[in-house]
C-alpha atoms as a PDB file:
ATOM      1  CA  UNK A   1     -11.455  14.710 -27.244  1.00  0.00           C
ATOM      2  CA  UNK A   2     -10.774  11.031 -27.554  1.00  0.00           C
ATOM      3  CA  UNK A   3     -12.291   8.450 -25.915  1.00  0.00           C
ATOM      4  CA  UNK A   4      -9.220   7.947 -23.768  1.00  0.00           C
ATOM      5  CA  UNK A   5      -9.301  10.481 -22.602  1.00  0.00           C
ATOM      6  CA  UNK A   6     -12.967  11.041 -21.828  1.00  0.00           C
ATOM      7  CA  UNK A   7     -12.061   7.717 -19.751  1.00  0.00           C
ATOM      8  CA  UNK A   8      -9.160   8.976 -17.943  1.00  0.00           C
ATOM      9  CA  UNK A   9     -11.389  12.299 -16.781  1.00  0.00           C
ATOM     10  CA  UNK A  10     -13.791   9.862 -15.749  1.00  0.00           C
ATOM     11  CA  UNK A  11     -11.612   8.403 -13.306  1.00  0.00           C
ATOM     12  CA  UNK A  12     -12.333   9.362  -9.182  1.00  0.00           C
ATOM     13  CA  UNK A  13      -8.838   8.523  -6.835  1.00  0.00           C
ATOM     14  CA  UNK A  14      -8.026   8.266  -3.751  1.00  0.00           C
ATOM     15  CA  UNK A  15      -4.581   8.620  -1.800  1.00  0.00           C
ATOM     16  CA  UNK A  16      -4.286   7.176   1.234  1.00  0.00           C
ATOM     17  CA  UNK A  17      -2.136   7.526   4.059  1.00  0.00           C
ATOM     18  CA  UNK A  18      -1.622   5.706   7.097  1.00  0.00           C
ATOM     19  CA  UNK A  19      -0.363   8.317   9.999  1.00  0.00           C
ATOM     20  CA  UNK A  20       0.812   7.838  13.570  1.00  0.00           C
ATOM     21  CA  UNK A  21       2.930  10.762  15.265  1.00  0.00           C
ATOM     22  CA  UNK A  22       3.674  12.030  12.176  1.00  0.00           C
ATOM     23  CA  UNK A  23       2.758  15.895  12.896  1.00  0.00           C
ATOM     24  CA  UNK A  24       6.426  16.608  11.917  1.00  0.00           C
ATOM     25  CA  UNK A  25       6.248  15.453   8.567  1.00  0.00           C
ATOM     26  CA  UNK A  26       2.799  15.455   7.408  1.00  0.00           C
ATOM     27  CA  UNK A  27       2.260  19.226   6.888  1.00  0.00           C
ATOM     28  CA  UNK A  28       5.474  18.796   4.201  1.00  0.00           C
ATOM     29  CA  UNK A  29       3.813  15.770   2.155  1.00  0.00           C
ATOM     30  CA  UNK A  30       0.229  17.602   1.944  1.00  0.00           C
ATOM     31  CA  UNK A  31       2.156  20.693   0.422  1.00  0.00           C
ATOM     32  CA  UNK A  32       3.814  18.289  -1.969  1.00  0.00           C
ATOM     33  CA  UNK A  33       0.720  16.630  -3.039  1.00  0.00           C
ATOM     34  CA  UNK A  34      -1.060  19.971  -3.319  1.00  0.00           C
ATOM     35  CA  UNK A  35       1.183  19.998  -6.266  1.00  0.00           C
ATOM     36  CA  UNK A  36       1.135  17.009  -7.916  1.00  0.00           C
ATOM     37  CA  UNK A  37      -2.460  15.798  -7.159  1.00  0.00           C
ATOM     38  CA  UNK A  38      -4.240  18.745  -9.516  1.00  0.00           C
ATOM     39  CA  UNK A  39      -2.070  17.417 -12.521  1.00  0.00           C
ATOM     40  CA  UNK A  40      -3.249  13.171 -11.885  1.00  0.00           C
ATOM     41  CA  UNK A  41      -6.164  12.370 -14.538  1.00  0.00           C
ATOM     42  CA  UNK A  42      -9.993  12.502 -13.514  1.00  0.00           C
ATOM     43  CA  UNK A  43      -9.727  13.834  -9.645  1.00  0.00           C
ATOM     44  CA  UNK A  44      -8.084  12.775  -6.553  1.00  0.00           C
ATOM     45  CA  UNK A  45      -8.865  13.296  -2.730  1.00  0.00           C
ATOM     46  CA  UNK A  46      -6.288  12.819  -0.003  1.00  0.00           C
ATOM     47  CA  UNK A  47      -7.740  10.369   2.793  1.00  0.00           C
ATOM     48  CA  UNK A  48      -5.163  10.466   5.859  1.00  0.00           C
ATOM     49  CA  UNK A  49      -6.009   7.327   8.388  1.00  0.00           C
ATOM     50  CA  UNK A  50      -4.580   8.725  12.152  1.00  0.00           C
ATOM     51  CA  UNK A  51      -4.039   5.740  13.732  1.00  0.00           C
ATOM     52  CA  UNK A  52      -4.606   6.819  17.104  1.00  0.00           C
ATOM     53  CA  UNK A  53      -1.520   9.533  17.373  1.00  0.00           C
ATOM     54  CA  UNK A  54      -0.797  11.374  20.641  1.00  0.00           C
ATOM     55  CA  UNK A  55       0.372  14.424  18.299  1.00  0.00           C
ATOM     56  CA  UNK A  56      -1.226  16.946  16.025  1.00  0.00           C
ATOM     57  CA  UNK A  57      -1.779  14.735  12.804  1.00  0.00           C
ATOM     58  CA  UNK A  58      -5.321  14.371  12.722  1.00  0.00           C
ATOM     59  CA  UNK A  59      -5.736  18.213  13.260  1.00  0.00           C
ATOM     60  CA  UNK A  60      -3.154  19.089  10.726  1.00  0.00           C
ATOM     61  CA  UNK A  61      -4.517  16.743   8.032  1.00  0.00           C
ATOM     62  CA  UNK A  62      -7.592  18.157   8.115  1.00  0.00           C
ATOM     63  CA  UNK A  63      -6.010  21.919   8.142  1.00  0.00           C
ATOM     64  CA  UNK A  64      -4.434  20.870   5.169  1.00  0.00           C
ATOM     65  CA  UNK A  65      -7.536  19.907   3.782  1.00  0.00           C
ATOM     66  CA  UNK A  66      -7.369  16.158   3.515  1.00  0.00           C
ATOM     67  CA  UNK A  67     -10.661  13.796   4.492  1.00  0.00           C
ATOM     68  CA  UNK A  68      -9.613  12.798   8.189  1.00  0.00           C
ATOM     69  CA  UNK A  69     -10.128   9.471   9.908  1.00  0.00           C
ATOM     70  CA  UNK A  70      -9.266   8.553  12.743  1.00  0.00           C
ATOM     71  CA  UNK A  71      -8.623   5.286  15.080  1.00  0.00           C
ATOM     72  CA  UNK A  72      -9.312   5.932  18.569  1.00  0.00           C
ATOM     73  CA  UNK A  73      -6.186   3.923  20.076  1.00  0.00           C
ATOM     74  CA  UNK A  74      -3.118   2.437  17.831  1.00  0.00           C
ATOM     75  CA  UNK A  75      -4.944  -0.093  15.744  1.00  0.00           C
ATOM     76  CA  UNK A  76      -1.476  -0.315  13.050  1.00  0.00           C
ATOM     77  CA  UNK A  77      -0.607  -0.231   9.723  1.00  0.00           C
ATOM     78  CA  UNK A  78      -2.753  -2.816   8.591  1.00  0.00           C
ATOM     79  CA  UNK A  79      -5.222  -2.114  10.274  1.00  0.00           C
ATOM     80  CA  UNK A  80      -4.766   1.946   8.978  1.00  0.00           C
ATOM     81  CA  UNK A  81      -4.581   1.006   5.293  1.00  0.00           C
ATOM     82  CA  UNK A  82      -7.990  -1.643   5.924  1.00  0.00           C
ATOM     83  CA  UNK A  83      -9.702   1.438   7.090  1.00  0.00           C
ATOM     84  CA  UNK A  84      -8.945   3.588   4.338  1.00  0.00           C
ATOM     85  CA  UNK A  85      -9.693   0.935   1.780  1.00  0.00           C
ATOM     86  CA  UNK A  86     -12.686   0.460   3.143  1.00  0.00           C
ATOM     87  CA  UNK A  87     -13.916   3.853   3.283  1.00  0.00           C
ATOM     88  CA  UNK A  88     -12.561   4.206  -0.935  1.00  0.00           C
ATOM     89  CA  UNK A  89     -14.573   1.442  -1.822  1.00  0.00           C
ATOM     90  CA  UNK A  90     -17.701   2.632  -0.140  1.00  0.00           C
ATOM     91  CA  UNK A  91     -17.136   5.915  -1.811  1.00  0.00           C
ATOM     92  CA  UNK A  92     -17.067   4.615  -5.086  1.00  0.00           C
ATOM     93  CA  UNK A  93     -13.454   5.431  -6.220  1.00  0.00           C
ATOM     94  CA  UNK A  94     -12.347   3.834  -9.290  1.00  0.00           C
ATOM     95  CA  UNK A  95      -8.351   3.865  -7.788  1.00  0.00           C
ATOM     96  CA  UNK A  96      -6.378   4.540  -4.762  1.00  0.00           C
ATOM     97  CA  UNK A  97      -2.707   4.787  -4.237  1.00  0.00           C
ATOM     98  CA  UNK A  98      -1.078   4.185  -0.480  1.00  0.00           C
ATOM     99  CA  UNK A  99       1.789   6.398   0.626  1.00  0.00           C
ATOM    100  CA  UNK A 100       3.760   6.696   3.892  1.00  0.00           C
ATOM    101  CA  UNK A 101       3.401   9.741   5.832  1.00  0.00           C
ATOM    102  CA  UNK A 102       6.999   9.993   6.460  1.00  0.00           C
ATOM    103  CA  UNK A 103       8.429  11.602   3.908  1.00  0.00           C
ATOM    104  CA  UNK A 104      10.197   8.897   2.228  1.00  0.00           C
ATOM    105  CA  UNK A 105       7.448   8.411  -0.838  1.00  0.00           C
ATOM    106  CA  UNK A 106       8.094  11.252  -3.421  1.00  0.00           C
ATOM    107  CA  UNK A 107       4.769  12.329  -4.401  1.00  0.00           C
ATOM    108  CA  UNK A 108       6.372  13.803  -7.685  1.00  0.00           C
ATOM    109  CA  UNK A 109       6.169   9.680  -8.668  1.00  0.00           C
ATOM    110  CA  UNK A 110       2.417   9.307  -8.474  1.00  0.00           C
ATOM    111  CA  UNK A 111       2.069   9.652 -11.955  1.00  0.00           C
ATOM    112  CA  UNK A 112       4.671   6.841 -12.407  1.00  0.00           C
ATOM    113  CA  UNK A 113       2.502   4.790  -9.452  1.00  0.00           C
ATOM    114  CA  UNK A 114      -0.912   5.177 -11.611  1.00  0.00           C
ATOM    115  CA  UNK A 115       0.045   4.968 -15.009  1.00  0.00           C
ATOM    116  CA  UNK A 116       0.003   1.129 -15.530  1.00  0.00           C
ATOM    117  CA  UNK A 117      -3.518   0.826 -14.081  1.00  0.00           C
ATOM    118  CA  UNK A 118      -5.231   3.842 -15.962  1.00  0.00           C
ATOM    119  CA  UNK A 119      -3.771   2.233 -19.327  1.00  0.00           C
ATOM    120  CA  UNK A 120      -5.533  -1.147 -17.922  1.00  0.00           C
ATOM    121  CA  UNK A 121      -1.930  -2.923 -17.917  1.00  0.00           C
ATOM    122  CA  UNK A 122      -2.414  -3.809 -14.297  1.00  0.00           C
ATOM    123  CA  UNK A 123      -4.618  -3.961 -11.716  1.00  0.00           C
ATOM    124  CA  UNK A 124      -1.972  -3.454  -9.212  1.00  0.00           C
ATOM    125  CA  UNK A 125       1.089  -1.558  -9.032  1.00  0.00           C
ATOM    126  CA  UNK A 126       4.221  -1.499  -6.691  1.00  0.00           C
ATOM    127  CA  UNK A 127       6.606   1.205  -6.245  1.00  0.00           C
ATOM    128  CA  UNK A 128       9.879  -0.360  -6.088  1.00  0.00           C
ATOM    129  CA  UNK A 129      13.148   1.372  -4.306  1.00  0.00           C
ATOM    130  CA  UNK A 130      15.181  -1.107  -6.053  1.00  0.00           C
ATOM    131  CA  UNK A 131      14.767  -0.368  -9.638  1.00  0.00           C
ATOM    132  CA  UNK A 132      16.410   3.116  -9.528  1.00  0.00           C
ATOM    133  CA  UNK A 133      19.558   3.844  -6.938  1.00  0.00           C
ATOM    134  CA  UNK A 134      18.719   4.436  -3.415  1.00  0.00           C
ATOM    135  CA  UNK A 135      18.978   7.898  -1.964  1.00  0.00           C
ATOM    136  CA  UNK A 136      19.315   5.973   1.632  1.00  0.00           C
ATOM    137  CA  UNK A 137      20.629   2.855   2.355  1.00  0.00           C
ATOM    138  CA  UNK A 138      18.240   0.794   5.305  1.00  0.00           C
ATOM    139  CA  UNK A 139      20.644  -0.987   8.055  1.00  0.00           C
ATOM    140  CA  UNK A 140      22.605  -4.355   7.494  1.00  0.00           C
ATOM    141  CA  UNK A 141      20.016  -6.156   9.392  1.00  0.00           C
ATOM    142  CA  UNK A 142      17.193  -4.749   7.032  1.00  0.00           C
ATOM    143  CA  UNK A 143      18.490  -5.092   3.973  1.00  0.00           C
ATOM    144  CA  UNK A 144      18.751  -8.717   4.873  1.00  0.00           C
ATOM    145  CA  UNK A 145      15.255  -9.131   5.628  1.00  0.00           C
ATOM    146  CA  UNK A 146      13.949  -7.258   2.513  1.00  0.00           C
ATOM    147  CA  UNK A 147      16.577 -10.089   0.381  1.00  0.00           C
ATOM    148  CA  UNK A 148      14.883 -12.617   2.229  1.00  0.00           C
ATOM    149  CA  UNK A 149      11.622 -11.713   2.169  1.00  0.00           C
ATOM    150  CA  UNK A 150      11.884 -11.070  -1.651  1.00  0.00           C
ATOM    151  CA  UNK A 151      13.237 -14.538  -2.490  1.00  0.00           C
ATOM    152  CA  UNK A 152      10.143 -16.323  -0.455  1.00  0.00           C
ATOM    153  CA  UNK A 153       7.537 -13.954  -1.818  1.00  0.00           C
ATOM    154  CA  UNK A 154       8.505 -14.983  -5.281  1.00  0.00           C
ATOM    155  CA  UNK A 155       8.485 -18.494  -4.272  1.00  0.00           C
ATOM    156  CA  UNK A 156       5.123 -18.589  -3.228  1.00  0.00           C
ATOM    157  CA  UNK A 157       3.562 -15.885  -5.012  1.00  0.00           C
ATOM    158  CA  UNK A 158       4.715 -17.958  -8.279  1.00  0.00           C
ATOM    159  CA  UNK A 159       6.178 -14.823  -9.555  1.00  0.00           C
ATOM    160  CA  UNK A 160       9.275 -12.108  -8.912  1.00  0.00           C
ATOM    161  CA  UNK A 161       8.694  -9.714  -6.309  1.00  0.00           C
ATOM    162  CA  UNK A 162      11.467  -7.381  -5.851  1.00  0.00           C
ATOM    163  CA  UNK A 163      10.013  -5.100  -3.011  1.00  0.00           C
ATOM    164  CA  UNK A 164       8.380  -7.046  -0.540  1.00  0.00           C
ATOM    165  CA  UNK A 165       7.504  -4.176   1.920  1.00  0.00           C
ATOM    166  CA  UNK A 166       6.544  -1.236  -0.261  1.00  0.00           C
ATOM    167  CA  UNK A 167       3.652   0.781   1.354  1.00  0.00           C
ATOM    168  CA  UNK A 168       3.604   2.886  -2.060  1.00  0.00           C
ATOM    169  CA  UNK A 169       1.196   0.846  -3.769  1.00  0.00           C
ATOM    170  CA  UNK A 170      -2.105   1.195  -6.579  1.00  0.00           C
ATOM    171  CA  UNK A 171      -4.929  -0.522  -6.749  1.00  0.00           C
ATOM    172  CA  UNK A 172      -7.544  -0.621  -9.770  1.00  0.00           C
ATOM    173  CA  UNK A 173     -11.285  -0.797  -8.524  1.00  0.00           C
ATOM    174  CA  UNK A 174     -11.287  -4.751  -8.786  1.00  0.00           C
ATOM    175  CA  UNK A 175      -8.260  -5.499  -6.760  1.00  0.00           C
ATOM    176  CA  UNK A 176      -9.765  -2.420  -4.211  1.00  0.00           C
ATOM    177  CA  UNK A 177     -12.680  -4.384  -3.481  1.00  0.00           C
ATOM    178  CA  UNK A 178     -10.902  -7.755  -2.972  1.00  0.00           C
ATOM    179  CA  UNK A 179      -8.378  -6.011  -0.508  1.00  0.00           C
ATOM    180  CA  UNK A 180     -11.247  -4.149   1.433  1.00  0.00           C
ATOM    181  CA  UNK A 181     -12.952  -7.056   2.639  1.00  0.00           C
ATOM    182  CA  UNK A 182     -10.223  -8.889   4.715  1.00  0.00           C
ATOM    183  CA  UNK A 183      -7.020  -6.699   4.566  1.00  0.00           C
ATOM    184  CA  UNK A 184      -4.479  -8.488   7.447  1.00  0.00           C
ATOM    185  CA  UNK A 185      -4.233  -6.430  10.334  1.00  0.00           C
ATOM    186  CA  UNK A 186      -0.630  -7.382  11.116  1.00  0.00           C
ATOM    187  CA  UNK A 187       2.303  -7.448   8.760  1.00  0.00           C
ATOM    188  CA  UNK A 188       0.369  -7.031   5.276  1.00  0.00           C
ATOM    189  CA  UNK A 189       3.614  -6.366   3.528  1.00  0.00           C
ATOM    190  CA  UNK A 190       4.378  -9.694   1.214  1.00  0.00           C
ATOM    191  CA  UNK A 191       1.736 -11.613   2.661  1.00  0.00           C
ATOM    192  CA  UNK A 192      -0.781  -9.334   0.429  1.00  0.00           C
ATOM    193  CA  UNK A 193       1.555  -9.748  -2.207  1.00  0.00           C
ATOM    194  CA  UNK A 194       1.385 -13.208  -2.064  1.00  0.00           C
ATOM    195  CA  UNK A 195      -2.363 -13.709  -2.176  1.00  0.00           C
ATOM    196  CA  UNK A 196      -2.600 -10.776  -5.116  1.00  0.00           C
ATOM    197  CA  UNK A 197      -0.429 -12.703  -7.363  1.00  0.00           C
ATOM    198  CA  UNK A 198      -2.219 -16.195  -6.461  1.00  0.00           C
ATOM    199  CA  UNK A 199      -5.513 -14.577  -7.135  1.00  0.00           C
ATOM    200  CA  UNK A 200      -4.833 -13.679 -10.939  1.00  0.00           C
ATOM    201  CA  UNK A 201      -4.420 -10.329 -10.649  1.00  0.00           C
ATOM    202  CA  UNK A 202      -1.911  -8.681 -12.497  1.00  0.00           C
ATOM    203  CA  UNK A 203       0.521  -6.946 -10.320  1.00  0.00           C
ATOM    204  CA  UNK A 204       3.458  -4.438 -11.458  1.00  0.00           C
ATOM    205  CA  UNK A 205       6.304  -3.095 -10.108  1.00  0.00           C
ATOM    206  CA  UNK A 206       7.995   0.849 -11.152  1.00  0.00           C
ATOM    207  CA  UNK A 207      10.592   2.429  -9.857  1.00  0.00           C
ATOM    208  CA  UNK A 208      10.736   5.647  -7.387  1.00  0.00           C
ATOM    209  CA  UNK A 209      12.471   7.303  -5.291  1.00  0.00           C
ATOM    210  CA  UNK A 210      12.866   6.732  -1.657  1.00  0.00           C
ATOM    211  CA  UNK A 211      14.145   9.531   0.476  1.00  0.00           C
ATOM    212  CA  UNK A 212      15.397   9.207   3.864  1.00  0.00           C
ATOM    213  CA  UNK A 213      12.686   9.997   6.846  1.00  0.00           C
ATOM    214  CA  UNK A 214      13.037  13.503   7.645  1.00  0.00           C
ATOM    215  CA  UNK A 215      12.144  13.229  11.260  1.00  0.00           C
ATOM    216  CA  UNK A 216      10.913  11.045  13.914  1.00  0.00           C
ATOM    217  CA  UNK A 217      11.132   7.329  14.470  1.00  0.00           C
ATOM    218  CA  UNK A 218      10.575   4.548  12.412  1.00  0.00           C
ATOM    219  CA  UNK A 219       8.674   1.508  13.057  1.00  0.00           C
ATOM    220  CA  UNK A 220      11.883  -0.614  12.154  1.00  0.00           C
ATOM    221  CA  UNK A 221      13.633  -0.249  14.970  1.00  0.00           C
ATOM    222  CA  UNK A 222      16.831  -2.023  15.425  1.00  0.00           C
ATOM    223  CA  UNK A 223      15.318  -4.101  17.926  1.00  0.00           C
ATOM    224  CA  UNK A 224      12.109  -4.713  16.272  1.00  0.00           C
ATOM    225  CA  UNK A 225      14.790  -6.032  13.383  1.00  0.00           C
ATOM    226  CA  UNK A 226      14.898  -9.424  15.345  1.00  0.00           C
ATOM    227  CA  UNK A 227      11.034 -10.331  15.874  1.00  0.00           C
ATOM    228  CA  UNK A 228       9.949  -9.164  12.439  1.00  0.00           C
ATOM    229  CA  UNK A 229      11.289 -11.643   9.965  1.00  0.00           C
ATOM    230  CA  UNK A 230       9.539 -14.192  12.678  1.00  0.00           C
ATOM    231  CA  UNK A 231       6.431 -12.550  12.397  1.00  0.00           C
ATOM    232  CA  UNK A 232       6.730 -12.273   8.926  1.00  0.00           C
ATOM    233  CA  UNK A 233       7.244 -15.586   8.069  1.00  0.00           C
ATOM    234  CA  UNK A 234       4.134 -16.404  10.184  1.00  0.00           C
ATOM    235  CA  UNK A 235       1.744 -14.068   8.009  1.00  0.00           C
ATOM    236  CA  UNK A 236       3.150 -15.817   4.567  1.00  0.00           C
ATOM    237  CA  UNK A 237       2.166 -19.089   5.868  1.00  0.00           C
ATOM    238  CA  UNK A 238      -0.614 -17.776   7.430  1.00  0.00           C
ATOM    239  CA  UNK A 239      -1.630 -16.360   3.646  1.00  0.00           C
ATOM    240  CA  UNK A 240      -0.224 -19.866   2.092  1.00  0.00           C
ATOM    241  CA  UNK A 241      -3.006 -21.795   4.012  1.00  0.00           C
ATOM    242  CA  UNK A 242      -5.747 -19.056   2.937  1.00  0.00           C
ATOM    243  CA  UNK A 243      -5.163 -19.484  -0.502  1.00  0.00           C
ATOM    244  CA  UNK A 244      -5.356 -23.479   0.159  1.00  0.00           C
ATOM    245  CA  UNK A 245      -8.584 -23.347   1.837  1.00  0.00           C
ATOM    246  CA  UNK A 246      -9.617 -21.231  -0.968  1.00  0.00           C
ATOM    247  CA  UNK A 247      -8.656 -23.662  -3.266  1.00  0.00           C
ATOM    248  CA  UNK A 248     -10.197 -26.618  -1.450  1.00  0.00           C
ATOM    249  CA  UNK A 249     -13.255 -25.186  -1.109  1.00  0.00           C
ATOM    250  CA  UNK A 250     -14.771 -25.771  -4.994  1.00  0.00           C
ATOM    251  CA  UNK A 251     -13.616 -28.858  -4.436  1.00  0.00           C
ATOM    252  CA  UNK A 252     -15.373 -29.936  -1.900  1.00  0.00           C
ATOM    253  CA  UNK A 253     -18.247 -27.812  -3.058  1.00  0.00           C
ATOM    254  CA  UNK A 254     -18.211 -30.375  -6.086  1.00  0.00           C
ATOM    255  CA  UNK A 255     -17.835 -33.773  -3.659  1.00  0.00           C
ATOM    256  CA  UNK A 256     -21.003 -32.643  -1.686  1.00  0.00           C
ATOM    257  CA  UNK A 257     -23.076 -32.025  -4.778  1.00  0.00           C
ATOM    258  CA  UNK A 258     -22.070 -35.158  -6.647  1.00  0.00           C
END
């Protein structure tokens, strides 16, 4: 056996998933990863976060086997994905993947998702709708956002970012432990994109397949369309002034000892 692959069998995942009220479609996606998850390199455990759902997820995720945890009241999705990274990096994984519990992440692409990071050609990796045609088509005032929010991301992140709002994402152990410690609570999307990029890690993007939600309601309402991009632009500059203080701080590190 070659050392590559001695390395790759070495390797202990994770896949998260953020859930709330999604007893519809969660039994389908744990069959699905049943499937794919034996065939990923080294082994993989499926961690589903139930952010305080009023449904069956929690019970269903662990009938299906997954490691349950669970919010006690709606926390949200950052606050969901902070728990679960958390809970990886105490556990000693080496790299965890994010997927929505919708239905919309294939989990046939997971081997697509982790590729780049177990050949050490990122430490981060996005799965991008945009690079292969869409099997759904978001609304007008969506698509907008995402075009918006793509062009400003790449401004400030100092690099292109084609899919701002991806929630299937990897992470290599290094960029795990620098997410843990302070993942944003409230719209993480590009503002986490922004501070990965800004931080010297090396982030990639692949392409997958995004299928339309097979039931229930989405977070992106048509009303929630409006107060969003606000909100939105509030978390990049709230990330934009992070990486500043960041940056100031050597600085005045260096005044104070001179």
């Amino acid at each position: 056996m070659s050392a590559g692959c001695e390395q790759e069998q070495k390797v202990r995942g994770a896949v998260i998933i953020p859930a709330l009220n999604e007893a519809d479609n969660l039994p389908g996606l744990l069959e699905q990863l049943k499937a794919v998850v034996p065939t990923l390199a080294g082994g993989f455990d499926v961690v589903v976060v139930d952010d305080g759902s009023q449904d069956e997820t929690a019970r269903i995720a662990r009938a299906k086997g997954a490691i349950t945890l669970r919010h006690p009241c709606n926390l949200g999705y950052g606050a969901a994905i902070g728990t679960g990274l958390r809970y990886a990096a105490r556990q000693g994984y080496h790299l965890v993947t994010m997927m929505d519990a919708d239905g919309q992440h294939d989990p046939a692409d997971l081997p697509t998702i982790i590729e780049p990071i177990l050949s050490g050609q990122a430490d981060v990796v996005i799965g991008c709708r945009f690079l292969r045609p869409l099997e759904y088509r978001p609304g007008l005032a969506r698509r907008a956002g995402m075009a918006l929010f793509s062009r400003l991301a790449s401004w400030l992140a100092g690099a292109r970012v084609r899919d701002t709002t991806s929630g299937f994402q990897a992470l290599n152990r290094r960029a795990l432990e620098f997410l843990c410690e302070d993942y944003p609570a409230d719209f993480p999307d590009a503002q986490v994109l922004v501070m990965l990029h800004r931080r010297g890690f090396r982030v990639a993007e692949v392409p997958i397949t995004v299928r339309a939600r097979a039931s229930g309601v989405s977070m992106h309402s048509f009303w929630s369309a409006f107060g969003y991009p606000a909100r939105m632009m509030l978390a990049l500059a709230v990330a934009m002034l992070r990486l500043l203080l960041v940056r100031a701080q050597p600085r005045r590190e260096r005044r104070e000892g001179t």
